[in-house]
Protein backbone atom coordinates (compact mmCIF):
# COMPACT_ATOMS: atom_id res chain seq x y z
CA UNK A 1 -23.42 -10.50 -55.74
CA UNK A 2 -21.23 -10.06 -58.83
CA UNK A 3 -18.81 -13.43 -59.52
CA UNK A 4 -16.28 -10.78 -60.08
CA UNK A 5 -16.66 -9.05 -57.01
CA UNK A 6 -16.81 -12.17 -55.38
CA UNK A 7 -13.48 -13.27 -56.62
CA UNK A 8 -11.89 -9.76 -55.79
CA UNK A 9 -12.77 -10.44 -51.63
CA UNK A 10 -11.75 -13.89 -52.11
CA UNK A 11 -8.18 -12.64 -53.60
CA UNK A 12 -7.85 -9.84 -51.19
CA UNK A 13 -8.42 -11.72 -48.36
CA UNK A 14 -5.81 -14.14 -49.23
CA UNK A 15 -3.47 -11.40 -49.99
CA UNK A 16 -3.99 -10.04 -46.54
CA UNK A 17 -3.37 -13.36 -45.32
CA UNK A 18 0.26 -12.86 -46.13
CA UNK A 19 1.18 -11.23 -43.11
CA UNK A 20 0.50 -14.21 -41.17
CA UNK A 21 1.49 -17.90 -40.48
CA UNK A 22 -2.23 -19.43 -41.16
CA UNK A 23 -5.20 -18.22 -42.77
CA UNK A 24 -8.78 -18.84 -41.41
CA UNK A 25 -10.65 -20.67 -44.59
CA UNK A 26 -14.30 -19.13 -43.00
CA UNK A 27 -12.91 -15.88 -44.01
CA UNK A 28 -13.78 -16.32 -47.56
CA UNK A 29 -16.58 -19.29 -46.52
CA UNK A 30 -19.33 -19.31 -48.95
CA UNK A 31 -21.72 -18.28 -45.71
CA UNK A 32 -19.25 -15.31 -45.20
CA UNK A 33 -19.46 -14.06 -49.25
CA UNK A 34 -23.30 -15.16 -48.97
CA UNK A 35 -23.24 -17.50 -51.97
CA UNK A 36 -24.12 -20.95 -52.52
CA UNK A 37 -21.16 -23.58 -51.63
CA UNK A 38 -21.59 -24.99 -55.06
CA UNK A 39 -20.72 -21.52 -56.69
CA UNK A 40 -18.00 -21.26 -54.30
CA UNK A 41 -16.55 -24.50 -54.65
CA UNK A 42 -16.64 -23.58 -58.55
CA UNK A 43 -14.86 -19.86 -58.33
CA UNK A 44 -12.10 -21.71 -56.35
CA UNK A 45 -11.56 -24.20 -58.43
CA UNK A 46 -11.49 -22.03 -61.64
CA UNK A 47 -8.74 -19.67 -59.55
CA UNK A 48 -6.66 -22.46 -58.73
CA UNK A 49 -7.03 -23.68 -62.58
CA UNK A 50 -6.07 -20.11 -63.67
CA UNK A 51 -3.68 -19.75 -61.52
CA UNK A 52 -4.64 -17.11 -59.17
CA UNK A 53 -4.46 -18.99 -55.74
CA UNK A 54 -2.51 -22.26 -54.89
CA UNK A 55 -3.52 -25.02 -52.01
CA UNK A 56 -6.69 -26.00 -53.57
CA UNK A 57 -6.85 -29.65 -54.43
CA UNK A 58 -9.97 -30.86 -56.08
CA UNK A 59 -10.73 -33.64 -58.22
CA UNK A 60 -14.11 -34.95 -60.70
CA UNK A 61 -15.12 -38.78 -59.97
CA UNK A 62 -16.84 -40.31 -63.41
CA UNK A 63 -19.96 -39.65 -62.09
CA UNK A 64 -19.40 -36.05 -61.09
CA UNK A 65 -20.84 -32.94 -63.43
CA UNK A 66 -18.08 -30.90 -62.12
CA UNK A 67 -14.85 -31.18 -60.10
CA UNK A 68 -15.31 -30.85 -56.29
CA UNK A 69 -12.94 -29.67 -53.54
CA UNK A 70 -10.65 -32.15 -51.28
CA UNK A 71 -10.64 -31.08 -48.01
CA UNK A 72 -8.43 -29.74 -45.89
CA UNK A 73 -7.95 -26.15 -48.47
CA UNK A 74 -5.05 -23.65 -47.87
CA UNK A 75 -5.57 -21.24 -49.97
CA UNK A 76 -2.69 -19.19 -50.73
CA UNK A 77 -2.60 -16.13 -53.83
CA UNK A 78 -0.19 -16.38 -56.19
CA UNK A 79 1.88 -13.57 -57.82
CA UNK A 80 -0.81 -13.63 -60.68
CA UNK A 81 -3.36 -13.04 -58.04
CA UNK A 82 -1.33 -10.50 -56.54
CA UNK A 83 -1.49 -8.65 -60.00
CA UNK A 84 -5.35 -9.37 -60.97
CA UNK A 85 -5.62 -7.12 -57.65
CA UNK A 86 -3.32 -4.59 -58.39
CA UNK A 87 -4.41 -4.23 -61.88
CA UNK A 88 -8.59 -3.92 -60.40
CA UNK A 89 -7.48 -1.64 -57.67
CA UNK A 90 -6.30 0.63 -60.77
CA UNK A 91 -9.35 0.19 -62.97
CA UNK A 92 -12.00 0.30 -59.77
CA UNK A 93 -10.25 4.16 -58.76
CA UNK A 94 -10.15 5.27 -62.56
CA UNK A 95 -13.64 4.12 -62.84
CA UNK A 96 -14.82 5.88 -59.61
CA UNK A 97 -13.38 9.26 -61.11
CA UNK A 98 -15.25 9.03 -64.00
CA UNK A 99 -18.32 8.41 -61.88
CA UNK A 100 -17.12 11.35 -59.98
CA UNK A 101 -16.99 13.70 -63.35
CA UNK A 102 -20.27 12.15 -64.70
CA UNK A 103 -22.22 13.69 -61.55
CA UNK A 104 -20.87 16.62 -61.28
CA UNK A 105 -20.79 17.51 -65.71
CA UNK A 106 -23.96 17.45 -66.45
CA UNK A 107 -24.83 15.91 -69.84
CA UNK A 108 -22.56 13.39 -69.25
């Protein structure tokens, strides 16, 4: 599965979430997006870094090659997550019309 695709169920999962008090983390489990928990544990980490989501705590011991989550996680998206959704929902319909015109022009 694409990272990027990945990230988009991750983020729209958590924007879901909104409409209630707690959010189930084995929603978005790496099991649940069929990925390994190391790439998981990575895409979180570089959402929380870039803003996206907040409520992920991790931290990188001396001996670490890469930062690792703290458990408990509450993810929660951000209003920069909020718009990285927005902004793909846009770009996945415009690019679904032009795969729309493509089949049905030929030569295209």
């Amino acid at each position: 599965m694409d990272n990027f695709t990945i990230i988009y169920k991750i983020l729209k999962a958590l924007e879901q979430a909104m409409d209630y008090d707690e959010f189930d983390v084995n929603k978005i489990s790496h099991t649940r997006l069929n990925i390994t928990y190391q790439r998981w544990e990575k895409i979180l980490i570089m959402l929380s870094k870039s803003g996206y989501i907040e409520g992920v705590a991790y931290d990188q011991c001396g001996s670490d090659y890469c930062p690792h989550i703290e458990e408990p996680i509450s993810p929660v998206i951000t209003l920069k997550g909020l718009e990285y959704l927005s902004d793909n929902s846009l770009m996945k319909k415009a690019a679904n019309i032009l795969k729309g015109i493509k089949e049905t022009v030929p030569g295209l």
